[in-house]
C-alpha atoms as a PDB file:
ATOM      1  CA  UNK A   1       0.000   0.000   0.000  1.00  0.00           C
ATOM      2  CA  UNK A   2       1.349   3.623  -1.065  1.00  0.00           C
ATOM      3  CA  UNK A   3       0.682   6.923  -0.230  1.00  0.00           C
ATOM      4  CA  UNK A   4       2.102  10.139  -1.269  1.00  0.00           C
ATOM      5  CA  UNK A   5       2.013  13.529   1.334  1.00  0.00           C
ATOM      6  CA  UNK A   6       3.003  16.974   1.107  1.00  0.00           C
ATOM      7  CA  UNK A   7       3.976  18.721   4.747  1.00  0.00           C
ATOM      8  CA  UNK A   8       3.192  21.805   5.886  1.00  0.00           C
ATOM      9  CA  UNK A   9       5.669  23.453   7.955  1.00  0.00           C
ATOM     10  CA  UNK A  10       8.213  22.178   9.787  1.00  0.00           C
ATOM     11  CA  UNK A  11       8.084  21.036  13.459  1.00  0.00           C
ATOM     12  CA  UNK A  12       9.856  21.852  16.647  1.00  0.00           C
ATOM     13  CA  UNK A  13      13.421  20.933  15.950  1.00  0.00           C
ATOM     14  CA  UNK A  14      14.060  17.512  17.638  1.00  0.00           C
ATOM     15  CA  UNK A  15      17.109  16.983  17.017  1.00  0.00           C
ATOM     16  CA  UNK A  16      20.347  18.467  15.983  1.00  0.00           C
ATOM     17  CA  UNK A  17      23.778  18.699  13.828  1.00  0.00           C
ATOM     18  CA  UNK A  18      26.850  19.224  15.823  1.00  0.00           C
ATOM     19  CA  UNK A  19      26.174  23.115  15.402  1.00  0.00           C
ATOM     20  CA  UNK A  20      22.783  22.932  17.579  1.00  0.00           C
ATOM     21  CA  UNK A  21      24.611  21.894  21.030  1.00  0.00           C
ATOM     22  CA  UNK A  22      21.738  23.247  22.839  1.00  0.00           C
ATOM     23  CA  UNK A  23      19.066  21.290  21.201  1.00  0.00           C
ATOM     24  CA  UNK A  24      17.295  18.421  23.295  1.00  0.00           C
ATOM     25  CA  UNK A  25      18.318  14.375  22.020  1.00  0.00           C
ATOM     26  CA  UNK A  26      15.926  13.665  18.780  1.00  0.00           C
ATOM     27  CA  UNK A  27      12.669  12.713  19.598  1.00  0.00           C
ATOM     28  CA  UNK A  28      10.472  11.235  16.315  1.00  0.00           C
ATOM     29  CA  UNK A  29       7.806  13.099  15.253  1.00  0.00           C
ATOM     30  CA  UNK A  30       4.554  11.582  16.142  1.00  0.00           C
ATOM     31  CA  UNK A  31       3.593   9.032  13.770  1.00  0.00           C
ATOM     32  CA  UNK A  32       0.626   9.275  11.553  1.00  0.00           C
ATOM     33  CA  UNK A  33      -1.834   6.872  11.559  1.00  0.00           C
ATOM     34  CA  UNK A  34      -0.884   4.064   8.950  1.00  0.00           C
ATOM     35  CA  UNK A  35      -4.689   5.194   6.654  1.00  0.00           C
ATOM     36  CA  UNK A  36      -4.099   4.265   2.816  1.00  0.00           C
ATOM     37  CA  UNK A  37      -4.338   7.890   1.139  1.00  0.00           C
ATOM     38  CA  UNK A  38      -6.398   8.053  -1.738  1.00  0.00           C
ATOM     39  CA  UNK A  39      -4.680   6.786  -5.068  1.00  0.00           C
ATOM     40  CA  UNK A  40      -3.117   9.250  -7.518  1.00  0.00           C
ATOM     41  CA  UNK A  41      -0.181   8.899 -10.143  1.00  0.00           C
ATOM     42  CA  UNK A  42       2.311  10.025  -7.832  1.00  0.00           C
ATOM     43  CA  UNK A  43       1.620   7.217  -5.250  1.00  0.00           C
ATOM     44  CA  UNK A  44       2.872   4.371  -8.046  1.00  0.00           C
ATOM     45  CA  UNK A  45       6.088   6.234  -9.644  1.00  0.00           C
ATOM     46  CA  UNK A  46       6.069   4.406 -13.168  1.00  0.00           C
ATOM     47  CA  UNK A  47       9.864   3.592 -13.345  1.00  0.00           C
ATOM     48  CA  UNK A  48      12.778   3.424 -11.900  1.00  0.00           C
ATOM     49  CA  UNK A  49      15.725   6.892 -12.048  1.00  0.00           C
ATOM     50  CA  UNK A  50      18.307   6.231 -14.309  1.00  0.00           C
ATOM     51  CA  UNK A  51      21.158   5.537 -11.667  1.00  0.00           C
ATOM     52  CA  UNK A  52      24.442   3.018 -11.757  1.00  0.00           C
ATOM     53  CA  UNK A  53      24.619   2.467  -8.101  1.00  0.00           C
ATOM     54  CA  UNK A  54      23.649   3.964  -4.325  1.00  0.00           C
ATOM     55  CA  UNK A  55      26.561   5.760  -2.708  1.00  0.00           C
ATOM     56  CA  UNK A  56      24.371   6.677   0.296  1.00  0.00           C
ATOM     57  CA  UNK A  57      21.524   5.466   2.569  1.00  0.00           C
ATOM     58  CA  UNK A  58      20.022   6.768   5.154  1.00  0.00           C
ATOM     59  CA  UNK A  59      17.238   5.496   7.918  1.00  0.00           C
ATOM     60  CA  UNK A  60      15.767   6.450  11.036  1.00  0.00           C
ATOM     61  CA  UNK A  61      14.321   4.388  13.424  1.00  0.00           C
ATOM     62  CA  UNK A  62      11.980   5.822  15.966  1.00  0.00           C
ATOM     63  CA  UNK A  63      10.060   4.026  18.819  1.00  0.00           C
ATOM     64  CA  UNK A  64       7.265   4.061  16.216  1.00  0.00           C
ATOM     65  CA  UNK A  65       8.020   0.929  14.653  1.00  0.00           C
ATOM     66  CA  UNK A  66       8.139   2.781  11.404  1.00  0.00           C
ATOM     67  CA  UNK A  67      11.483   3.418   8.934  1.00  0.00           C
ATOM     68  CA  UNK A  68      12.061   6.753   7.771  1.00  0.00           C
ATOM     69  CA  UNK A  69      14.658   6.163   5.070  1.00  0.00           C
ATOM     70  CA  UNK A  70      16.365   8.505   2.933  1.00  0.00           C
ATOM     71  CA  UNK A  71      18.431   8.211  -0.618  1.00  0.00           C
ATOM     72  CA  UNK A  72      19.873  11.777   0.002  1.00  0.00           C
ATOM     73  CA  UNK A  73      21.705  13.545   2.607  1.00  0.00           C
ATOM     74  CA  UNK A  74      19.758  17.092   2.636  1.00  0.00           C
ATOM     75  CA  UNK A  75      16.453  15.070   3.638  1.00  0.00           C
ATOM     76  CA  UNK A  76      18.021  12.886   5.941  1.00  0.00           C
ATOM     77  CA  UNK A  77      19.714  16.114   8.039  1.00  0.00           C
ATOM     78  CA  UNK A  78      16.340  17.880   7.807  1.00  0.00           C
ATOM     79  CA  UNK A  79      14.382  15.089   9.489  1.00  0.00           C
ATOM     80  CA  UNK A  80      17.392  14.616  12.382  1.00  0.00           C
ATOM     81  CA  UNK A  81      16.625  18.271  12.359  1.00  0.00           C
ATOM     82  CA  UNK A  82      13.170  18.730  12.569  1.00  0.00           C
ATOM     83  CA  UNK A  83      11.619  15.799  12.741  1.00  0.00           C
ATOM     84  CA  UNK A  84       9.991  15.556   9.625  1.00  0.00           C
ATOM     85  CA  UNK A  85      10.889  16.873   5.630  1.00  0.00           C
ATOM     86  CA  UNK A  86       8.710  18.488   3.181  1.00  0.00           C
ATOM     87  CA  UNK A  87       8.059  15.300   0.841  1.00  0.00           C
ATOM     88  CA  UNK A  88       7.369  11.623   1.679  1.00  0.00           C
ATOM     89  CA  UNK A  89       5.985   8.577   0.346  1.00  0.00           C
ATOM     90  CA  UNK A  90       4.754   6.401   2.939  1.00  0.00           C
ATOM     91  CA  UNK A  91       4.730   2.599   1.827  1.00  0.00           C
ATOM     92  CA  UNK A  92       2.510   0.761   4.839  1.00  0.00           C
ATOM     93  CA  UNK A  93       3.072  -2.739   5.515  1.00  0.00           C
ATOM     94  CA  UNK A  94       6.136  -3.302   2.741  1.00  0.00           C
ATOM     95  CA  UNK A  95       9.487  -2.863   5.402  1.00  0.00           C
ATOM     96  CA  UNK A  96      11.130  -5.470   7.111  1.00  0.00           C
ATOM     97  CA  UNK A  97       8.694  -7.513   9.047  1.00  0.00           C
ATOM     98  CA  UNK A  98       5.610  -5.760   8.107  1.00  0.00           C
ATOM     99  CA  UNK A  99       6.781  -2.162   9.157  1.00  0.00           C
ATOM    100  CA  UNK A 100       6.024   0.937   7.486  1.00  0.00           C
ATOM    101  CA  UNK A 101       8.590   2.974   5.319  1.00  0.00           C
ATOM    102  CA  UNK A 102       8.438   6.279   5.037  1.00  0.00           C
ATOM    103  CA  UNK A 103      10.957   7.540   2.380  1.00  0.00           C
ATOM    104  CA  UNK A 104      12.035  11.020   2.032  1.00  0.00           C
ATOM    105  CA  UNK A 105      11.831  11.943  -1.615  1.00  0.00           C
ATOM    106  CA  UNK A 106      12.807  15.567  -3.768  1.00  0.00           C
ATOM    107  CA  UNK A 107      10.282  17.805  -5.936  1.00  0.00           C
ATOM    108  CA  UNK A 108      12.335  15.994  -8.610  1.00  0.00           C
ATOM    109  CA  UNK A 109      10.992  12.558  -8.123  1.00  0.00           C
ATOM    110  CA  UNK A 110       7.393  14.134  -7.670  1.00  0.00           C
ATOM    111  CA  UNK A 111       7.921  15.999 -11.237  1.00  0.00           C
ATOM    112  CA  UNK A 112       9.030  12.546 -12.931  1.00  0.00           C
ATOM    113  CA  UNK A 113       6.829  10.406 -11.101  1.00  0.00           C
ATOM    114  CA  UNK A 114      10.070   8.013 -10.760  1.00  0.00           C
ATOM    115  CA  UNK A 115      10.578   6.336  -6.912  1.00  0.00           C
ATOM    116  CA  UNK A 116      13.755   7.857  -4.980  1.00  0.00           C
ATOM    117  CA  UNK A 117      17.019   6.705  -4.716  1.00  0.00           C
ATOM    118  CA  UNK A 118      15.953   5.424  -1.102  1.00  0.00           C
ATOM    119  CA  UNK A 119      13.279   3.318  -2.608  1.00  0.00           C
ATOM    120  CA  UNK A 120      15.191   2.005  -5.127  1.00  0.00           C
ATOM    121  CA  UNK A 121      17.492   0.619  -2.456  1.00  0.00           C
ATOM    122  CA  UNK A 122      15.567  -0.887  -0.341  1.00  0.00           C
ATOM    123  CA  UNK A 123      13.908  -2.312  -3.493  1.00  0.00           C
ATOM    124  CA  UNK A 124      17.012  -4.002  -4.024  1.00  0.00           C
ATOM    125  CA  UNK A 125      16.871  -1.911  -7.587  1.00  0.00           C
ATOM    126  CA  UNK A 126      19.968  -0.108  -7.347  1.00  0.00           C
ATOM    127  CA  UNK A 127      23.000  -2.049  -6.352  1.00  0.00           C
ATOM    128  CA  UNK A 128      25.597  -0.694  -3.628  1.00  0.00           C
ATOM    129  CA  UNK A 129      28.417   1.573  -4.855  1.00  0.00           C
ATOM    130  CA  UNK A 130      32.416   0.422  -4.198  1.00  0.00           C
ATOM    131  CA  UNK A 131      32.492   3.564  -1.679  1.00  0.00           C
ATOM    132  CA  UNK A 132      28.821   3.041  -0.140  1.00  0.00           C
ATOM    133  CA  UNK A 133      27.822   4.554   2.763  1.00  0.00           C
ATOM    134  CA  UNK A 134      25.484   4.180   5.375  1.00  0.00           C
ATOM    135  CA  UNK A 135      23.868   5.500   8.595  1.00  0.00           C
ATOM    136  CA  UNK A 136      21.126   4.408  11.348  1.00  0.00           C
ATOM    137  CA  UNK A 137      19.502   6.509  14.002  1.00  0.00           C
ATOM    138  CA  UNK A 138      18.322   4.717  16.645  1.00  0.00           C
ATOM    139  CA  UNK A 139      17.763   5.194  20.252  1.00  0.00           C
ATOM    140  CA  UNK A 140      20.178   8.546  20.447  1.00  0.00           C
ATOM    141  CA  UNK A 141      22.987   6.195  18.514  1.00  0.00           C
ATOM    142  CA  UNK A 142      24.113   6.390  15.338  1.00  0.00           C
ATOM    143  CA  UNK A 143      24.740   2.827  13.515  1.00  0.00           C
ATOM    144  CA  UNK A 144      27.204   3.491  10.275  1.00  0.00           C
ATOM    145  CA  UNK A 145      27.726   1.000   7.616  1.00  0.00           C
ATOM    146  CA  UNK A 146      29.889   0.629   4.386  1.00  0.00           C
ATOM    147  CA  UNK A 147      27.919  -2.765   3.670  1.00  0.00           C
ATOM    148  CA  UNK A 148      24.648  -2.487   2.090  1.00  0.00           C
ATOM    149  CA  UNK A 149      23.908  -6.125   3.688  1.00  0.00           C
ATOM    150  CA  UNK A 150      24.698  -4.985   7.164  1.00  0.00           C
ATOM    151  CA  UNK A 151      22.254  -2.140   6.927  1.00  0.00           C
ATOM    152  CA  UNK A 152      19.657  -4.284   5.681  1.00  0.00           C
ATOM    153  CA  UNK A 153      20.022  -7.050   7.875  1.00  0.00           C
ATOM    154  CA  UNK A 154      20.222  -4.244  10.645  1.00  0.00           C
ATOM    155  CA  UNK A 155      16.873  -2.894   9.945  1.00  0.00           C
ATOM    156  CA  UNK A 156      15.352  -6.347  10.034  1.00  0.00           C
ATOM    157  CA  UNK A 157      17.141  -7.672  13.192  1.00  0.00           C
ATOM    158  CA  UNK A 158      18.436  -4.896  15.131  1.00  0.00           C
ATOM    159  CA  UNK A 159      21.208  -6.783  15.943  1.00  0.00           C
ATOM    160  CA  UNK A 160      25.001  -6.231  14.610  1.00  0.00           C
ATOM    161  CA  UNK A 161      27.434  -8.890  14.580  1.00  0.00           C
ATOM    162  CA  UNK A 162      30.735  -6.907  14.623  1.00  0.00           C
ATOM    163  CA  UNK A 163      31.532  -3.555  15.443  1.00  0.00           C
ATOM    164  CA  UNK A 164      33.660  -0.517  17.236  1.00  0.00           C
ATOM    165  CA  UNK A 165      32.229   1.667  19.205  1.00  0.00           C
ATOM    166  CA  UNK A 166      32.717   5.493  20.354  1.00  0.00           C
ATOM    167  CA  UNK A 167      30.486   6.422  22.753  1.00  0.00           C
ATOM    168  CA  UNK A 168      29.642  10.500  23.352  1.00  0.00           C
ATOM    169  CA  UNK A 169      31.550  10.646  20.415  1.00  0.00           C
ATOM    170  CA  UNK A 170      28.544  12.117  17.979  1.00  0.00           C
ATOM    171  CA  UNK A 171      27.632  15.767  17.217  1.00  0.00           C
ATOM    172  CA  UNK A 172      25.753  15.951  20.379  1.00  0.00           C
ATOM    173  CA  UNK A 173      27.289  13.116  22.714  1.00  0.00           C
ATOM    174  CA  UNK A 174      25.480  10.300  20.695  1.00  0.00           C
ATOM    175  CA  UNK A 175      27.195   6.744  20.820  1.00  0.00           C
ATOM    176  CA  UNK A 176      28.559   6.067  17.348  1.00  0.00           C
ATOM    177  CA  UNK A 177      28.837   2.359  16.303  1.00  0.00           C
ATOM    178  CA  UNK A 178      30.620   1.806  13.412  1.00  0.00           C
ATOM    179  CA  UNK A 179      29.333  -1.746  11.866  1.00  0.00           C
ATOM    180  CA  UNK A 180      31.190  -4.437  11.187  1.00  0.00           C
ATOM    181  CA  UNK A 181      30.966  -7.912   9.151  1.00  0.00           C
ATOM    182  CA  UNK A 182      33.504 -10.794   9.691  1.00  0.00           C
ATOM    183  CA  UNK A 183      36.040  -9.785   7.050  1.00  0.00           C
ATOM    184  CA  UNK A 184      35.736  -6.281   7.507  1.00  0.00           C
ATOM    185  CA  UNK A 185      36.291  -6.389  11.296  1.00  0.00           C
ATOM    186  CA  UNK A 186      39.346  -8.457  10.172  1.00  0.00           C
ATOM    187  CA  UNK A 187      40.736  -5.520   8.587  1.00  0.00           C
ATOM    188  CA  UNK A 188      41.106  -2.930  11.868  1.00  0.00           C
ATOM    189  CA  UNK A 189      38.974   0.147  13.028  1.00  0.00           C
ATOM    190  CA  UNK A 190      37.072   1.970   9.980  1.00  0.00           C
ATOM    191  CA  UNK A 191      38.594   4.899   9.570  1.00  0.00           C
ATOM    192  CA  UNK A 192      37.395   6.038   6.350  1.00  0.00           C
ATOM    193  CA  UNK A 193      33.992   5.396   7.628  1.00  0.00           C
ATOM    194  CA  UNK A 194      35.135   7.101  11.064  1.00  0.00           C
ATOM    195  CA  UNK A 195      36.181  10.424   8.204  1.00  0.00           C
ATOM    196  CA  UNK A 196      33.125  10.402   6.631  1.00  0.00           C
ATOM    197  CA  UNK A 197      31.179  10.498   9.279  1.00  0.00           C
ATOM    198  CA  UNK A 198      33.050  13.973  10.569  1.00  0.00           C
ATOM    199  CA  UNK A 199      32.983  15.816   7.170  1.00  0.00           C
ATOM    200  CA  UNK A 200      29.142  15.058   6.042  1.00  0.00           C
ATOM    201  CA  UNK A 201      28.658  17.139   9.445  1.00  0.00           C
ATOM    202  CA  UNK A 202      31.190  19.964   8.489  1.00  0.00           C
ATOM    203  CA  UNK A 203      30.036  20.145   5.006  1.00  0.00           C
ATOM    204  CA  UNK A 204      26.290  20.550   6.404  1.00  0.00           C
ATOM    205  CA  UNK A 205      27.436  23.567   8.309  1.00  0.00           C
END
């Protein structure tokens, strides 16, 4: 089932970047209730974007139940941010174990009527780039991947195998836990992932 939404303005800011020290930990917006919205074009996007692979992924995962996932960076900030972004298309019933996903999606992929990168991941559509990257927010922690697999198989377990962990060591004392799978824990802390995680922040301020 698929529904398509346009918000109004933003909500109280729930949660911040490193910039917004004094902001309280994020607290999900209060979900909807899960009511098919009436059928339009938009709601079944009639083909996939024309992309080689996914170099980023984004989801959070609130208290809800639901997954708020995101194939760009701007929406996925904005929601940390304020708890919500401007565009979504709410798929009820299709995540892992029967959750709900609510993707973040552009004016762009409303114009084409094409899904978002973020669908197109989780739809297994669009493979994982060499240099993939990945985050989780859950429970005030931050969960970061460079395995498309892990990410996935987080989402529908919760559980990670491997993995290092910083705590009070996120933009506003968050845990970080930086994911790891048999061979990759094999190969030593992940620093590039540990780098990455630093300059998406700096570049977003």
């Amino acid at each position: 089932m698929t529904s398509f939404c346009r918000l109004g303005s933003l909500a109280l800011a729930v949660a911040g970047l490193a910039a917004c020290a004094t902001q309280a930990p994020l607290t999900p917006a209060p979900a909807a209730t899960d009511k098919p919205a009436t059928t339009s074009s938009m709601t079944q996007p009639a083909a996939p974007l024309t992309a080689a692979e996914a170099k980023v992924f984004f989801a959070v995962l609130p208290d809800s139940g639901r997954i708020h996932a995101f194939g760009d960076t701007q929406n996925y900030f904005n929601f940390l941010s304020h708890g919500e972004v401007p565009l979504t298309r709410t798929r009820i019933g299709e995540g892992p174990n029967g959750r709900t996903l609510v993707y973040g999606i552009t004016s762009d992929n409303v114009k084409a009527n094409q899904p978002s990168l973020g669908e197109q991941v989780m739809a297994g559509t669009l493979p994982a780039a060499p240099d993939f990257y990945s985050e989780a927010f859950k429970s005030n922690r931050f969960y970061v991947f460079g395995d498309l697999k892990d990410m996935k198989d987080f989402m529908a377990f919760g559980e990670v195998p491997y993995s290092y962990t910083d705590v009070g060591a996120g933009p506003k004392g968050e845990t970080l836990i930086y994911v790891m799978n048999k061979a990759s824990y094999a190969q030593g802390k992940p620093l590039d992932r540990i780098e990455r995680f630093k300059s998406l922040r700096t570049a977003a301020n």
